[in-house]
Structure formats: C-alpha cells, structure tokens
N, C-alpha and C. Protein backbone atom coordinates (compact mmCIF):
# COMPACT_ATOMS: atom_id res chain seq x y z
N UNK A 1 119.92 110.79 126.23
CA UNK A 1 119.87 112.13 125.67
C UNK A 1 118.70 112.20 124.70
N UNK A 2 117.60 112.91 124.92
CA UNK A 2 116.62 112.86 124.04
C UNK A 2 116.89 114.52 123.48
N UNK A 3 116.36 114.51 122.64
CA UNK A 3 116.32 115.79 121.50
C UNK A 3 115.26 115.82 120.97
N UNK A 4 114.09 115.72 121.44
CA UNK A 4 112.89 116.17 121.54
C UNK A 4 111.63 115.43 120.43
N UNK A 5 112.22 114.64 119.62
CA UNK A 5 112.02 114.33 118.56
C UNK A 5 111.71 112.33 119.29
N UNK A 6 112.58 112.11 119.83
CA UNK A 6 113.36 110.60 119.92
C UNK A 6 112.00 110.22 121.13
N UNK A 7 112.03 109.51 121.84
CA UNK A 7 111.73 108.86 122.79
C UNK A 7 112.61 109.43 123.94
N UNK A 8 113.06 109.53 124.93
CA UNK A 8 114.08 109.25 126.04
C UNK A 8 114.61 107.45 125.92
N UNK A 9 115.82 106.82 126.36
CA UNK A 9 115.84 106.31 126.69
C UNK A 9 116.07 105.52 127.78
N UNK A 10 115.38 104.90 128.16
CA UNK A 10 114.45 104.96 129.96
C UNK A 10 115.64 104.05 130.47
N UNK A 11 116.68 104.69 131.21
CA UNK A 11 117.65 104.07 131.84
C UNK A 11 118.50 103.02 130.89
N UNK A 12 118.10 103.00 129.74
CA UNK A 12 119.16 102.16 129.07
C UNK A 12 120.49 103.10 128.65
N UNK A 13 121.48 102.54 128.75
CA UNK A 13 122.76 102.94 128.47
C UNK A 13 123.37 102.47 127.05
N UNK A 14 123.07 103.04 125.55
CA UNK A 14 123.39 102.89 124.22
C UNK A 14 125.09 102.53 124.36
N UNK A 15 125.38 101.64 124.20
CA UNK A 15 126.99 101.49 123.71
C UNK A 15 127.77 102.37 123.00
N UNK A 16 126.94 102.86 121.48
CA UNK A 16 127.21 103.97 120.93
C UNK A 16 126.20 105.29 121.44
N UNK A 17 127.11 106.48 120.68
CA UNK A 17 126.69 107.53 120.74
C UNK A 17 125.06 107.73 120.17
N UNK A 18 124.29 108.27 120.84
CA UNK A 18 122.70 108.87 120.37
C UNK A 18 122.71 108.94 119.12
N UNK A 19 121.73 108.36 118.53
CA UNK A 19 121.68 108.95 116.88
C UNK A 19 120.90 110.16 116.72
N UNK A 20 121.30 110.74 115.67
CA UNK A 20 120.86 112.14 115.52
C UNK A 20 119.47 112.33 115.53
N UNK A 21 119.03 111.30 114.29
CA UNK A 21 117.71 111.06 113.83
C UNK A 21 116.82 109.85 114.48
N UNK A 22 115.63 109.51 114.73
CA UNK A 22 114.77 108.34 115.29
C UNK A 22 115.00 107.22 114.68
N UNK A 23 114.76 107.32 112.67
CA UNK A 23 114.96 106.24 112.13
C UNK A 23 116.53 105.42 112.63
N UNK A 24 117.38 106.50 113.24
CA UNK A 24 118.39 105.58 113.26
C UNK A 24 118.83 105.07 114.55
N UNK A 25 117.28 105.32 115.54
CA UNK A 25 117.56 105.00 116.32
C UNK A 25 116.48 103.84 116.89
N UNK A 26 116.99 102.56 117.24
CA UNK A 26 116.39 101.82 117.32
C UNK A 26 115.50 101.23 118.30
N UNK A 27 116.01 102.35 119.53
CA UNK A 27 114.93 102.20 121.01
C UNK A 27 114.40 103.24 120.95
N UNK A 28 113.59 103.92 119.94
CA UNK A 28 112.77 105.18 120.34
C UNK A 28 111.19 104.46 119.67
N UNK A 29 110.61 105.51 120.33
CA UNK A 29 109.29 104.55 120.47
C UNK A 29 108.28 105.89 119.22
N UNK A 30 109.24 106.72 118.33
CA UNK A 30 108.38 107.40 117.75
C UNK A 30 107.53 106.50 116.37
N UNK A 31 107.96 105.57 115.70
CA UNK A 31 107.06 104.74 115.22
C UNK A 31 106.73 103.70 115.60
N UNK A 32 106.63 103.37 116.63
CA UNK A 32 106.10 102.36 116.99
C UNK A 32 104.13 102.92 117.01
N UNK A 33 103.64 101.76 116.37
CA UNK A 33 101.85 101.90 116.25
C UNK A 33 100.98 102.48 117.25
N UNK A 34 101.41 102.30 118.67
CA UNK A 34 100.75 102.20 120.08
C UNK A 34 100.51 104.12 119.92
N UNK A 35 101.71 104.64 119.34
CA UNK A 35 101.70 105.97 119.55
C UNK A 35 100.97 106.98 118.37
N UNK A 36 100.00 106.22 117.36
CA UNK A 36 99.23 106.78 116.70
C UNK A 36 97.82 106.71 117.31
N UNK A 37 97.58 107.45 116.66
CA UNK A 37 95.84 107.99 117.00
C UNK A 37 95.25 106.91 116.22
N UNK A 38 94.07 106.47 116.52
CA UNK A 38 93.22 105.37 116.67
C UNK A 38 92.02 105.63 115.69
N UNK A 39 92.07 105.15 114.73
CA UNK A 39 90.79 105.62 113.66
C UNK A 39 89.27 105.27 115.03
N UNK A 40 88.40 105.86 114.76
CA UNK A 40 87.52 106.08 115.33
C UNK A 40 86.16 105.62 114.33
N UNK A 41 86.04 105.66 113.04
CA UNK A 41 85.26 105.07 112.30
C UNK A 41 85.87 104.42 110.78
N UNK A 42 84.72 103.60 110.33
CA UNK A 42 85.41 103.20 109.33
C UNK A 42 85.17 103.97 107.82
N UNK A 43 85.76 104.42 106.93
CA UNK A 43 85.73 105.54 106.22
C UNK A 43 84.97 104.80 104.90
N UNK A 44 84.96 103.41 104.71
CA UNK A 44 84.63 102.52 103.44
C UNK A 44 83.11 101.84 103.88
N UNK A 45 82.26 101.66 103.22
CA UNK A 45 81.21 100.69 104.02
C UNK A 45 80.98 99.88 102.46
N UNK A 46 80.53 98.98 102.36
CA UNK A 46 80.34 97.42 101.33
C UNK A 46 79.65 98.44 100.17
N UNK A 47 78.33 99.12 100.78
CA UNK A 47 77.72 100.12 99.53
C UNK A 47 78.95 101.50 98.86
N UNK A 48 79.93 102.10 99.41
CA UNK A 48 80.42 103.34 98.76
C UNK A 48 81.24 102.00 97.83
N UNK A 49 82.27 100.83 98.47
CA UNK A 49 83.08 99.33 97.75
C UNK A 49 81.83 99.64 96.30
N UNK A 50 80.87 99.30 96.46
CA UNK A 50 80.10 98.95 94.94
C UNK A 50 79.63 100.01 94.29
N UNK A 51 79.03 101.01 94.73
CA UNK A 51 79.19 102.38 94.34
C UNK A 51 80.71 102.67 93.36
N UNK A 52 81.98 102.73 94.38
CA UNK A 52 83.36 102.15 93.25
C UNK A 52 83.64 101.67 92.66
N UNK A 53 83.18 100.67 92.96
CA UNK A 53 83.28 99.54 91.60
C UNK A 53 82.62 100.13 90.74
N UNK A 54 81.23 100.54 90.45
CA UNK A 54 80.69 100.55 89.08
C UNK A 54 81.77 101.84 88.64
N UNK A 55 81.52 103.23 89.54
CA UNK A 55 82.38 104.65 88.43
C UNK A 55 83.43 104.00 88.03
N UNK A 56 84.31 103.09 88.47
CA UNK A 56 85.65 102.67 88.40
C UNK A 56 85.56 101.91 86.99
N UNK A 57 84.30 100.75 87.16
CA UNK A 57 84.34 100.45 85.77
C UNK A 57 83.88 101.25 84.52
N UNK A 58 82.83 102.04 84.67
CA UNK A 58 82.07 102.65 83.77
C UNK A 58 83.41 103.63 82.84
N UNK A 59 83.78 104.28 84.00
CA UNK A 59 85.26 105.54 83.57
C UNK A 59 86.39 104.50 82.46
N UNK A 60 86.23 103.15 82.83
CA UNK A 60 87.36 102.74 81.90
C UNK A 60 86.92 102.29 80.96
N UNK A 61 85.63 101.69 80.38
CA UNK A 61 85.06 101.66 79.44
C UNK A 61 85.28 103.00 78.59
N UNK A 62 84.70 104.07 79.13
CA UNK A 62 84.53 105.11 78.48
C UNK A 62 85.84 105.82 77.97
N UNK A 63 86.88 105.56 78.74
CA UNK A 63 87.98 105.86 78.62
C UNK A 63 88.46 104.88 77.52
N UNK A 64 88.43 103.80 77.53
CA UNK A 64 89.10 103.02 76.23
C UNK A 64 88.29 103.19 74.90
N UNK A 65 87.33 103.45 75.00
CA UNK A 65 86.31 104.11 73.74
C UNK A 65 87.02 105.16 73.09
N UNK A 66 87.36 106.03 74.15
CA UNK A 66 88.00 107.57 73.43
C UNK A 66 89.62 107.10 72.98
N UNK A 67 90.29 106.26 73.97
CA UNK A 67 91.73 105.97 73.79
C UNK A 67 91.60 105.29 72.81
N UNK A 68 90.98 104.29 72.48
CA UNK A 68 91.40 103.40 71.47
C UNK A 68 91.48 104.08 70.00
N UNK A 69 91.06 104.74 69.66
CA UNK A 69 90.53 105.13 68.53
C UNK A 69 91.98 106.37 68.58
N UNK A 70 93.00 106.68 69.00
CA UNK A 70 94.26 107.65 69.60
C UNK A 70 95.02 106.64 68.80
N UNK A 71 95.07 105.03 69.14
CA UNK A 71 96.71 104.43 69.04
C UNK A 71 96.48 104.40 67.99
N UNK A 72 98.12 104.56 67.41
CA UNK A 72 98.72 104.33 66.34
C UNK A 72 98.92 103.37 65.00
N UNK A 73 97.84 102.63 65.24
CA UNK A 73 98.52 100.84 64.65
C UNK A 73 97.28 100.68 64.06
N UNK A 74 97.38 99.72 63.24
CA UNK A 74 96.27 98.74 62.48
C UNK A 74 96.36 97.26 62.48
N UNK A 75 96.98 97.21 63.79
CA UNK A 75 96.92 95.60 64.25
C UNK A 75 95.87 95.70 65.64
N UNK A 76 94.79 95.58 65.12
CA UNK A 76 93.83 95.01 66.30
C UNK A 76 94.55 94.60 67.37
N UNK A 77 95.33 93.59 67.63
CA UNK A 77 95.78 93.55 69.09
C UNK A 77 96.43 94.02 69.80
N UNK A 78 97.04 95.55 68.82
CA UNK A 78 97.92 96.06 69.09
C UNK A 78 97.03 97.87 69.89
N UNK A 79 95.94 97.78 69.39
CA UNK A 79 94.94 98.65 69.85
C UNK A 79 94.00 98.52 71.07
N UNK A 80 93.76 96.87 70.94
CA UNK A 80 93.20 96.64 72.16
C UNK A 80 94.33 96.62 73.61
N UNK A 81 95.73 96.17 73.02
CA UNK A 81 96.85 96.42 74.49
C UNK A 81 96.96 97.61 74.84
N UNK A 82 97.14 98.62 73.82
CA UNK A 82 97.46 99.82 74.07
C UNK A 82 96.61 100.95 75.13
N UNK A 83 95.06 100.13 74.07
CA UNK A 83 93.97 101.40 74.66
C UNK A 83 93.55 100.93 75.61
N UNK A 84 93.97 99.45 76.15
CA UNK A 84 93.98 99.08 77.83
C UNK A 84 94.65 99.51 78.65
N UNK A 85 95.98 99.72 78.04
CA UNK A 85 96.97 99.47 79.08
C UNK A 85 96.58 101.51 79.50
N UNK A 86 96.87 102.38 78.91
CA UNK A 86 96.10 103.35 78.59
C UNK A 86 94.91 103.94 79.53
N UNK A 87 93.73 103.17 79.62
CA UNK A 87 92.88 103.25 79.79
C UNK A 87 92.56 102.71 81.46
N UNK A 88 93.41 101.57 81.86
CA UNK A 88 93.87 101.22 82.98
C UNK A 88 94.84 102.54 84.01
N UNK A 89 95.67 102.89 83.30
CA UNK A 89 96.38 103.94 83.82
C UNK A 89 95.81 105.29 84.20
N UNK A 90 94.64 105.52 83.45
CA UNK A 90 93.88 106.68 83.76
C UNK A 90 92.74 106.46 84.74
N UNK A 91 92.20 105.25 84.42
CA UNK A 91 91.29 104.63 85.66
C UNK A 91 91.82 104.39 86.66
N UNK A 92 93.18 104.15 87.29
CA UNK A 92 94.18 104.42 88.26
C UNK A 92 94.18 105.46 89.26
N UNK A 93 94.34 106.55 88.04
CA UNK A 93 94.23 107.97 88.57
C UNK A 93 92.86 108.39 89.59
N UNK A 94 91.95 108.31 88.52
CA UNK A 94 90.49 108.26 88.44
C UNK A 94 90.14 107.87 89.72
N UNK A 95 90.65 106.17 90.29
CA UNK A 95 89.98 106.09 91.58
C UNK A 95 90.68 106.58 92.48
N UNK A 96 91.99 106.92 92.27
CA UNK A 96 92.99 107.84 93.35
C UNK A 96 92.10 109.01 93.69
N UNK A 97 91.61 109.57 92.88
CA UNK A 97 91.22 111.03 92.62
C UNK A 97 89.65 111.01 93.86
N UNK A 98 89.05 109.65 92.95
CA UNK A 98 87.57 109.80 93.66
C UNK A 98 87.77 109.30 95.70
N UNK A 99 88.78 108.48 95.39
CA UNK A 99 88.90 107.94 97.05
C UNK A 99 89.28 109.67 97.81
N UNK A 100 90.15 110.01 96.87
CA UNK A 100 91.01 111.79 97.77
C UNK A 100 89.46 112.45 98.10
N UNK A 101 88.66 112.42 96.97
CA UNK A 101 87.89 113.32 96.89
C UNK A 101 86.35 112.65 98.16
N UNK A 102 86.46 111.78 98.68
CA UNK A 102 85.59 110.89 99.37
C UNK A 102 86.20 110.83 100.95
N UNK A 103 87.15 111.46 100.81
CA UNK A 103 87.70 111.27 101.93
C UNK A 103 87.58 112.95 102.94
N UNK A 104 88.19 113.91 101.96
CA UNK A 104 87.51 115.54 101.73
C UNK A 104 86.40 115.63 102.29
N UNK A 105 85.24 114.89 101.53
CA UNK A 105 83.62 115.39 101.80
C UNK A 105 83.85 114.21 103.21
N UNK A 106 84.17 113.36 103.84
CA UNK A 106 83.96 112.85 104.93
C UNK A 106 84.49 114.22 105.99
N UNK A 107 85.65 114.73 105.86
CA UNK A 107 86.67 114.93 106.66
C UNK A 107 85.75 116.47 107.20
N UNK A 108 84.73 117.00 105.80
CA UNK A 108 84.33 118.35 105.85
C UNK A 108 82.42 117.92 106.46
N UNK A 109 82.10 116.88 106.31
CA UNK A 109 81.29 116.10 107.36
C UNK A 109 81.40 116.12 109.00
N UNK A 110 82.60 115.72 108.97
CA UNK A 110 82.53 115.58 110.42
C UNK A 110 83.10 117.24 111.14
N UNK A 111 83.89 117.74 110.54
CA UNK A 111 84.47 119.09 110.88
C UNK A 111 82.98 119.91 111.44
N UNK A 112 81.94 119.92 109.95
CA UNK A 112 80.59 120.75 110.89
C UNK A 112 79.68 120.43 111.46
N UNK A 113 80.02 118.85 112.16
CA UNK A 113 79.34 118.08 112.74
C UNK A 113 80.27 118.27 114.57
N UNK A 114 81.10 118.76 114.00
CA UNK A 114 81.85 118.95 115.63
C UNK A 114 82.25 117.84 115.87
N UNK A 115 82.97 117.14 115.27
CA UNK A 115 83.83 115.71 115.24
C UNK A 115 85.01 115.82 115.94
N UNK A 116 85.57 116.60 114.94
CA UNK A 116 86.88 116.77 114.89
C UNK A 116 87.44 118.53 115.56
C-alpha cells in the first residue's frame, strides 16, 4: 500500500500493518541517498577556504576589541574568557551568515547563467 509519499513495496508482504509515515517505515526508499540529486559542482574552492579564513579571523579580533571592553570584571582573566567566549559566538554567526550569503550569490550566478 503506498500513499504516495512511501516507496511501494515491491512484492514484499510487511507482517505488520503500513506505517503511516516513511520514517517509520523501514523498506521505503524515500531517504535512501541514491534518490537525491547529485551536486554537479563544488561550491568551496582552497582560495574562497582562505579568503574565510582571514574575514573569519579579522571579524573576531575586531569583535573582541569592542566586546572586551563590555565585560563586567576587573580580573583580566576574567575579560579575556568572556570577551572570547563572546566574540567566538558572534564569529559563529558571522561565518554562518557569510557561507548563507556565498551560497545566494552562487545560486543567483548560475540562475542567469541558465544553470539551473
């Protein structure tokens, strides 16, 4: 019994009743890998890797410059954990943000290139 969602299952006879959903069903072939689409290029090359690296570092420098001088304390080591830990968390974001945003200008690349 397929429900449009599942796989069919190809002459096998389930002991139990069909599950409603795929995840709970364990002979359907909707996640299995074979049935995704196939990247076609690679989206990273060694130069955009070091290109990242530096904004990635530069942003957290600059970022712990402004943070540090925020925490609360007058224990030096208690300024340097903070306005790391801090400063790490926003540089987090930061490369989340720049990879989303690198991925956009690829995606709007190939769209008026007739790629896609």
């Amino acid at each position: 019994m397929s429900d449009g969602f599942c796989a069919p299952d190809q002459g096998r006879r389930p002991r139990l009743p069909q599950p409603a959903f795929c995840m709970d069903n364990r002979d359907s072939d909707a996640f299995s890998w074979g049935v995704m689409e196939k990247q076609v290029t690679k989206l990273t090359s060694p130069a955009s890797l070091a290109v990242d690296a530096v904004l990635v570092i530069a942003f957290f420098v600059y970022m712990y410059t402004v943070v540090s001088t925020h925490v609360p304390s007058r224990s030096h080591r208690m300024i340097l954990f903070w306005g790391a830990v801090c400063s790490a968390c926003l540089t987090l974001v930061f490369w989340l943000a720049l990879q989303m945003f690198r991925i956009v200008i690829k995606g709007q690349r190939e769209a008026s290139k007739g790629l896609r």
